[in-house]
Protein backbone atom coordinates (compact mmCIF):
# COMPACT_ATOMS: atom_id res chain seq x y z
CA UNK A 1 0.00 0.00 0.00
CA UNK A 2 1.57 3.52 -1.59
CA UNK A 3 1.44 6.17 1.80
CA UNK A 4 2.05 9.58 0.27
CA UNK A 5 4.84 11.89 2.61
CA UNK A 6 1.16 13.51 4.06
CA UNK A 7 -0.17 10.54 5.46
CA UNK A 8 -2.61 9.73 2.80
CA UNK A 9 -3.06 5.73 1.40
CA UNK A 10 -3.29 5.66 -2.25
CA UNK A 11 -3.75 3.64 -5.09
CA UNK A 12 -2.88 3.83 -8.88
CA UNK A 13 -4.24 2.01 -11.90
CA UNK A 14 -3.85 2.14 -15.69
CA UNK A 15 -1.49 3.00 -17.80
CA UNK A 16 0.62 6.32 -17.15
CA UNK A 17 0.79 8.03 -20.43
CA UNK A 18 -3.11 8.42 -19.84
CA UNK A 19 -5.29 11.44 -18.58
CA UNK A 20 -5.03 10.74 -14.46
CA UNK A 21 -8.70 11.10 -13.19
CA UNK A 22 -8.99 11.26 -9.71
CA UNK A 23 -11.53 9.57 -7.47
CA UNK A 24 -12.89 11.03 -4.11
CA UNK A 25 -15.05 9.12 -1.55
CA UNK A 26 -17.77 10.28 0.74
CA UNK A 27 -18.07 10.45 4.28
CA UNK A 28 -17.05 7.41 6.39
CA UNK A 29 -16.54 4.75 3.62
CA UNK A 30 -13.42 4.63 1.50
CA UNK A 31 -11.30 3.86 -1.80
CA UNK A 32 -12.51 0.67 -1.76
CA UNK A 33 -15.84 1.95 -2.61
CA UNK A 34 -14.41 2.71 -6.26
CA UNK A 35 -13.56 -1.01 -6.89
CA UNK A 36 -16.42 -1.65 -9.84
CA UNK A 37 -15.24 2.03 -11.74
CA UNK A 38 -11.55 1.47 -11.38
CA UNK A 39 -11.54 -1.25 -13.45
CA UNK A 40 -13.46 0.53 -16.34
CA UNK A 41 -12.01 3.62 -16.22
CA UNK A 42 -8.48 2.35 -16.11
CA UNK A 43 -8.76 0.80 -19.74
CA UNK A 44 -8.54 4.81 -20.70
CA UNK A 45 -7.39 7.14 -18.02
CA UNK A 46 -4.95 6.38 -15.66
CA UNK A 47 -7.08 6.31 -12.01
CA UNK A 48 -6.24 7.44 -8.76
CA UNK A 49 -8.23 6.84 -5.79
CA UNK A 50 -6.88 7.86 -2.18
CA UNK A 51 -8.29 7.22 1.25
CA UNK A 52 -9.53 10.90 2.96
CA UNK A 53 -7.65 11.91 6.48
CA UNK A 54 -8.82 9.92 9.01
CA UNK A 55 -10.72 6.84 6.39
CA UNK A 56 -9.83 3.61 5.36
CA UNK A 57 -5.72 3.33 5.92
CA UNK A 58 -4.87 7.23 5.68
CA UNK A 59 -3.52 9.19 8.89
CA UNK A 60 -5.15 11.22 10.85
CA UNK A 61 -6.17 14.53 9.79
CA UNK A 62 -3.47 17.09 10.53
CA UNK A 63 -6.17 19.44 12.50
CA UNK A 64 -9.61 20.19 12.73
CA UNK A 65 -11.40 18.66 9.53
CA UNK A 66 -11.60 21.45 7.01
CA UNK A 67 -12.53 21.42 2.63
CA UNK A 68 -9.37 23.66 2.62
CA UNK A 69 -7.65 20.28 4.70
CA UNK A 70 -9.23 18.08 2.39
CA UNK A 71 -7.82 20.54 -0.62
CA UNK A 72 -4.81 20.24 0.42
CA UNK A 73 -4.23 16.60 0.81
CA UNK A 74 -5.82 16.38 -2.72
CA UNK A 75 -2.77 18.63 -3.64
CA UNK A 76 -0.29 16.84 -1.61
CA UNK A 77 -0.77 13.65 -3.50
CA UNK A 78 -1.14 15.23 -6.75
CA UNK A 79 2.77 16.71 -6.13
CA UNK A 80 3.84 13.66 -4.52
CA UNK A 81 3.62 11.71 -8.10
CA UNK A 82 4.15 14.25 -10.56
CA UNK A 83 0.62 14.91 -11.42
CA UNK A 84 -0.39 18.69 -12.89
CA UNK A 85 -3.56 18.55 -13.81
CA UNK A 86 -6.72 15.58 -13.84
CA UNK A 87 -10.27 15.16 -13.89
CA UNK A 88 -11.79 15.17 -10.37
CA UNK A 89 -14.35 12.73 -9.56
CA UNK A 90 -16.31 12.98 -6.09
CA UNK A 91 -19.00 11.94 -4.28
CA UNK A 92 -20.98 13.43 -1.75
CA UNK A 93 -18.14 15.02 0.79
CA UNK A 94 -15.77 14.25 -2.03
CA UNK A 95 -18.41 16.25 -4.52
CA UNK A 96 -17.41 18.97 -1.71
CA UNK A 97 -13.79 18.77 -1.52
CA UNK A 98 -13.25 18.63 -5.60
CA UNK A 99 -15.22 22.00 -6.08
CA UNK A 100 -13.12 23.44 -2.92
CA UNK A 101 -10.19 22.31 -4.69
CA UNK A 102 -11.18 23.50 -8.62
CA UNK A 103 -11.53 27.34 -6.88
CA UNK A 104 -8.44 26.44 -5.21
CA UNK A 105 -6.40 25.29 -7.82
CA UNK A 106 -8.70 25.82 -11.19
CA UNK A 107 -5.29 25.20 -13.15
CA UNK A 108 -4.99 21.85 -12.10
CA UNK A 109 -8.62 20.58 -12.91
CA UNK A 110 -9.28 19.57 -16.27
CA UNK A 111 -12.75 18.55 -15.58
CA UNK A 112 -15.71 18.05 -12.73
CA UNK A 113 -17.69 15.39 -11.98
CA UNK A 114 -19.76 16.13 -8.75
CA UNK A 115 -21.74 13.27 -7.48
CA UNK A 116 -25.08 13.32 -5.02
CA UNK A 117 -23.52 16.08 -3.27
CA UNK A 118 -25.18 18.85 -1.34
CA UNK A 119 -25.55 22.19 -2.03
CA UNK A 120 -27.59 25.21 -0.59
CA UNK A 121 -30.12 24.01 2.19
CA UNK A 122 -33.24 25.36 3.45
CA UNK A 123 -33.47 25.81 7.28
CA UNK A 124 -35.46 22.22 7.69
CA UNK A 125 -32.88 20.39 5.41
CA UNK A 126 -29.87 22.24 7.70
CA UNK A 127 -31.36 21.42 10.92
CA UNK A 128 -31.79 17.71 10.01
CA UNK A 129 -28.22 17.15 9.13
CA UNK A 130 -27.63 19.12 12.13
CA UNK A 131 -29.60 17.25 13.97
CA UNK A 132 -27.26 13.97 12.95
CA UNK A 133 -23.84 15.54 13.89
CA UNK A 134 -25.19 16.09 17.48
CA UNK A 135 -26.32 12.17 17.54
CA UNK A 136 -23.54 10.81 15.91
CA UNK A 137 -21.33 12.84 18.63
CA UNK A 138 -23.45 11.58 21.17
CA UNK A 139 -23.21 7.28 19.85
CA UNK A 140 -20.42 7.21 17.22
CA UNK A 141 -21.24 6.11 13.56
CA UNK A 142 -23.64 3.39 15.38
CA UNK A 143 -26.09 5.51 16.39
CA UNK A 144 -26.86 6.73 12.66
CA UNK A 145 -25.64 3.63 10.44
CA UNK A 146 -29.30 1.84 9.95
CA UNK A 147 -31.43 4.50 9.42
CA UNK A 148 -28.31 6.20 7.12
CA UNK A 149 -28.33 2.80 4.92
CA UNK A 150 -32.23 2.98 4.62
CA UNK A 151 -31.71 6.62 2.98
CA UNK A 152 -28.55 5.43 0.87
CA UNK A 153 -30.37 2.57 -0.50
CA UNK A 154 -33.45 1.00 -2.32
CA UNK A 155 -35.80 -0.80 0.26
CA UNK A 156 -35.08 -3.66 -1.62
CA UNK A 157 -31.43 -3.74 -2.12
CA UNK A 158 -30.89 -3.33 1.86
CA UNK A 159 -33.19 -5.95 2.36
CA UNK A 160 -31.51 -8.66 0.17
CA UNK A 161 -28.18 -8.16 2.60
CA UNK A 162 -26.10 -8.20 -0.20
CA UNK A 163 -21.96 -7.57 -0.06
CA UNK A 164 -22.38 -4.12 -0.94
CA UNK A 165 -24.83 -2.71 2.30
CA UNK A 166 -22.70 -5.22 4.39
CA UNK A 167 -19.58 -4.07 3.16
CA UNK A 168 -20.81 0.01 3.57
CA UNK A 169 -22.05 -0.95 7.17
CA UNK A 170 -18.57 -2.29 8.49
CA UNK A 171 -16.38 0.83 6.96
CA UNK A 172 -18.82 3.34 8.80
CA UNK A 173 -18.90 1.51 11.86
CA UNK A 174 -14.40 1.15 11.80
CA UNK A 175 -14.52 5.26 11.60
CA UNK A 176 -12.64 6.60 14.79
CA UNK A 177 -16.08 8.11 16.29
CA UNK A 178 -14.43 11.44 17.10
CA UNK A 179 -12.80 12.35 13.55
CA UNK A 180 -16.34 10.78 11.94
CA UNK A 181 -18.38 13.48 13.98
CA UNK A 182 -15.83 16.33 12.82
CA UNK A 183 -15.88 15.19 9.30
CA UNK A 184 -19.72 14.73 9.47
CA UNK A 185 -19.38 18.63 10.62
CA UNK A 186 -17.87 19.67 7.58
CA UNK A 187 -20.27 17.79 5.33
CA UNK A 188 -23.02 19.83 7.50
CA UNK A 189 -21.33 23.06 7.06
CA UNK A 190 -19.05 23.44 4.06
CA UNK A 191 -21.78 24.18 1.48
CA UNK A 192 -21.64 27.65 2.98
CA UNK A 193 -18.30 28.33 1.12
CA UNK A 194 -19.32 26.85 -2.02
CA UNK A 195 -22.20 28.39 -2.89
CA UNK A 196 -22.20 31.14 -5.38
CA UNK A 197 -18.10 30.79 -5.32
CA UNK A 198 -16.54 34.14 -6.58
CA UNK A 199 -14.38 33.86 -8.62
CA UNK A 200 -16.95 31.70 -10.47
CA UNK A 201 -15.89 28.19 -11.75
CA UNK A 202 -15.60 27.69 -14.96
CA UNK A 203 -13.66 23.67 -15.35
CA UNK A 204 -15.98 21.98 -17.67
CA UNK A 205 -18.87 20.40 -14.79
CA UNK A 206 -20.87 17.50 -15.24
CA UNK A 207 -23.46 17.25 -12.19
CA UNK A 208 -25.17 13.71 -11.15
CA UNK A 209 -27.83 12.45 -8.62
CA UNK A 210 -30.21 10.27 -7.72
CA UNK A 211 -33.98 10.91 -8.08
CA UNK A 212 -34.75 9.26 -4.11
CA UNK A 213 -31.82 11.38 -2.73
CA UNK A 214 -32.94 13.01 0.28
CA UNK A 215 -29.59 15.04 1.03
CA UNK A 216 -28.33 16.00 -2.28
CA UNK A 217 -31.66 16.25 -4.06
CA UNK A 218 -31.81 16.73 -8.10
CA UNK A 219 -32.84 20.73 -6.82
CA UNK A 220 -29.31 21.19 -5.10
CA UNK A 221 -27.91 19.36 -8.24
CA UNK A 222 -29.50 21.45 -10.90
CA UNK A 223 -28.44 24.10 -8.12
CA UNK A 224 -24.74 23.57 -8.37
CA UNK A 225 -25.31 23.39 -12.20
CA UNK A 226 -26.51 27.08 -12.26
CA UNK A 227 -23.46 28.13 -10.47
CA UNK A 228 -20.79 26.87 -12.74
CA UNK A 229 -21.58 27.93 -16.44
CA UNK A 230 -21.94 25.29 -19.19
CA UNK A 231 -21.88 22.33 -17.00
CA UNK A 232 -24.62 19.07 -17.77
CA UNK A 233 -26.92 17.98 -15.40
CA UNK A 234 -28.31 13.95 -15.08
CA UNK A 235 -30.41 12.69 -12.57
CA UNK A 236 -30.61 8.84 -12.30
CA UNK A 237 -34.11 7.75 -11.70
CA UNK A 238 -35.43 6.00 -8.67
CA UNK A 239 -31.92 5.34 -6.59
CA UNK A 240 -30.82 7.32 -3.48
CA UNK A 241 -27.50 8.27 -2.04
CA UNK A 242 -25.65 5.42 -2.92
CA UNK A 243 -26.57 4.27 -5.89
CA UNK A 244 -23.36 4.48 -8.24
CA UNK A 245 -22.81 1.75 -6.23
CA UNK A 246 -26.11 0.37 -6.29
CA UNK A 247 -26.22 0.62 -10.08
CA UNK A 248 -22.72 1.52 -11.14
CA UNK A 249 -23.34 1.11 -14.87
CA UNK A 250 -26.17 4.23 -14.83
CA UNK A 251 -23.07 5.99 -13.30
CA UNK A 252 -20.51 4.81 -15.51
CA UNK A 253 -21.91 5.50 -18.59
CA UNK A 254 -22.38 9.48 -18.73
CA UNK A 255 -18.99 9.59 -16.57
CA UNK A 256 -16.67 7.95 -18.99
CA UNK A 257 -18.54 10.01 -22.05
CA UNK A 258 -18.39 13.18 -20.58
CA UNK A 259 -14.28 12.81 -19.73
CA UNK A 260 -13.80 11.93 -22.99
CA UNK A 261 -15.35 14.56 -24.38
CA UNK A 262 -14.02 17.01 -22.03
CA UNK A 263 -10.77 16.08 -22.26
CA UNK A 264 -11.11 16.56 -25.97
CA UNK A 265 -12.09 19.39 -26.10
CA UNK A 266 -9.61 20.84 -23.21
CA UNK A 267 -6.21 19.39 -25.64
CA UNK A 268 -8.52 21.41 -28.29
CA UNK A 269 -8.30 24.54 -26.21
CA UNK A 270 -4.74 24.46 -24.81
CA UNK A 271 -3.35 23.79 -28.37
C-alpha cells in the first residue's frame, strides 16, 4: 500500500501516459468503494483513488477537519507523483472537496464530476443534518448507520443483505467516532463556502444524482449546475445516495462520455 509523505493511502491504476482522473469518496466509507469504476475507467485514463484523512488506511487529519484540509491533501498527493492537472471525480463530501479544490487550484482541474452532493439548504434540510452531527457525537457512527443505509439505498437492495450494504455498514462503523463526527461537521457546514463561489468556476462540470436522494436532491444538483456555467446535469431515476454503487453502470456510462469529451475538447483549447 503507496502512503504519500502527508499521510494519505493511495492507489494507482492504468497506464501512465493516460489522462489521471482522480476519485474522491464520501463520508465514512473509502477507496474501496471505487472497486467496480476502477476497473473501467483504467482501460482509458490512468485512475487514482486515495483514502480521505482519518478513512480507510490514511492518517489522521493534521487538524480540525476542514474542505481547505481536504484541498490540500488532494494537492499533496497530486505533487507527490508528478501529477499537474486531472479530472476530479467525487461523491458526496468528495463532490465537496473537488469543487473546494477547482476554486483552489482551477489550473490543475481539467474537468468536474460532482456526485449526489449537497448544495444550498433550506433551514429544515440544515437542521436535520444538524440534527445527525449532534447524535452521531453523542453514539459514534452506530447511532446513525441503519437508518443512514435505509436513505442510501433502495428498500429492496438493503433488504436482500447483499456484499455491498454489508460491506458500507462495516467501513462506517471502523470510523474513529471522534474524527467521523468532525468530518460529518464539515459535510453539514461546508456548502456555505461553495455556494455562489466568486471567482466563479468555470472547469468543464458535469453534475449527477439520484432521483430518491434526500440530502443532495436533483434541486441542489441542478443548483450547483446554475453556479458553474456550461456544466450538464443527469439525474438517475429512482436510486438514493448510494446508488453508483447500487447501479454503477447508470453511473458509468455518462462519466466515462463526458471525460472523454471534455478532455477533448480541453487538448482542443490548450493547443
Amino acid at each position: 500500500m503507496p502512503l504519500s509523505s502527508n499521510g494519505t493511502a493511495y492507489s494507482l491504476s492504468g497506464e501512465k501516459q493516460n489522462p489521471v482522473v482522480v476519485l474522491i469518496h464520501g463520508l465514512g466509507v473509502n477507496r474501496n468503494m471505487w472497486r467496480d469504476f476502477v476497473p473501467r475507467l483504467s482501460q482509458q485514463f490512468q485512475v487514482l483513488t486515495y483514502d480521505l484523512f482519518g478513512h480507510g488506511e490514511s492518517t489522521e487529519p493534521p487538524s480540525i477537519p476542514s474542505l481547505t484540509i481536504f484541498s490540500d491533501q488532494l494537492k499533496g498527493v497530486l505533487d507527490l507523483l508528478g501529477i499537474e492537472a486531472a479530472s476530479i471525480v467525487g461523491f458526496s463530501l468528495g463532490g465537496m472537496i473537488n469543487r473546494r479544490f477547482t476554486i483552489d487550484h482551477p489550473e490543475r482541474v481539467q474537468s468536474l464530476v460532482i456526485l449526489n452532493s449537497p448544495h444550498e439548504r433550506s433551514r429544515e434540510q440544515q437542521q436535520i443534518i444538524e440534527s445527525r452531527v449532534k447524535r452521531t457525537s453523542q453514539g459514534g457512527p452506530a447511532a446513525t448507520i441503519e437508518t443512514s443505509l435505509k436513505r442510501w439505498f433502495t428498500p429492496e437492495f438493503v433488504l436482500a443483505e447483499n456484499d455491498i450494504v454489508n460491506d458500507v455498514r462495516e467501513w462506517i462503523l471502523s470510523n474513529n467516532p471522534l474524527w467521523y463526527t468532525q468530518c460529518r461537521e464539515v459535510l453539514a457546514t461546508g456548502v456555505c463556502e461553495l455556494i455562489r463561489p466568486n471567482p466563479p468556476i468555470r472547469t468543464p462540470t458535469l453534475v449527477m444524482t439520484c432521483e430518491n436522494d434526500a440530502g443532495s436532491t436533483p434541486a441542489m444538483a441542478h443548483a450547483i449546475a446554475k453556479e458553474i456555467a456550461g456544466s450538464e446535469v443527469q439525474i438517475i431515476p429512482h436510486l438514493q445516495h448510494v446508488g453508483l454503487l447500487e447501479n454503477p453502470t447508470y453511473f458509468l456510462d455518462p462519466i466515462e462520455y463526458f471525460l472523454k469529451i471534455s478532455l477533448v475538447r480541453h487538448s482542443s483549447f490548450t493547443t
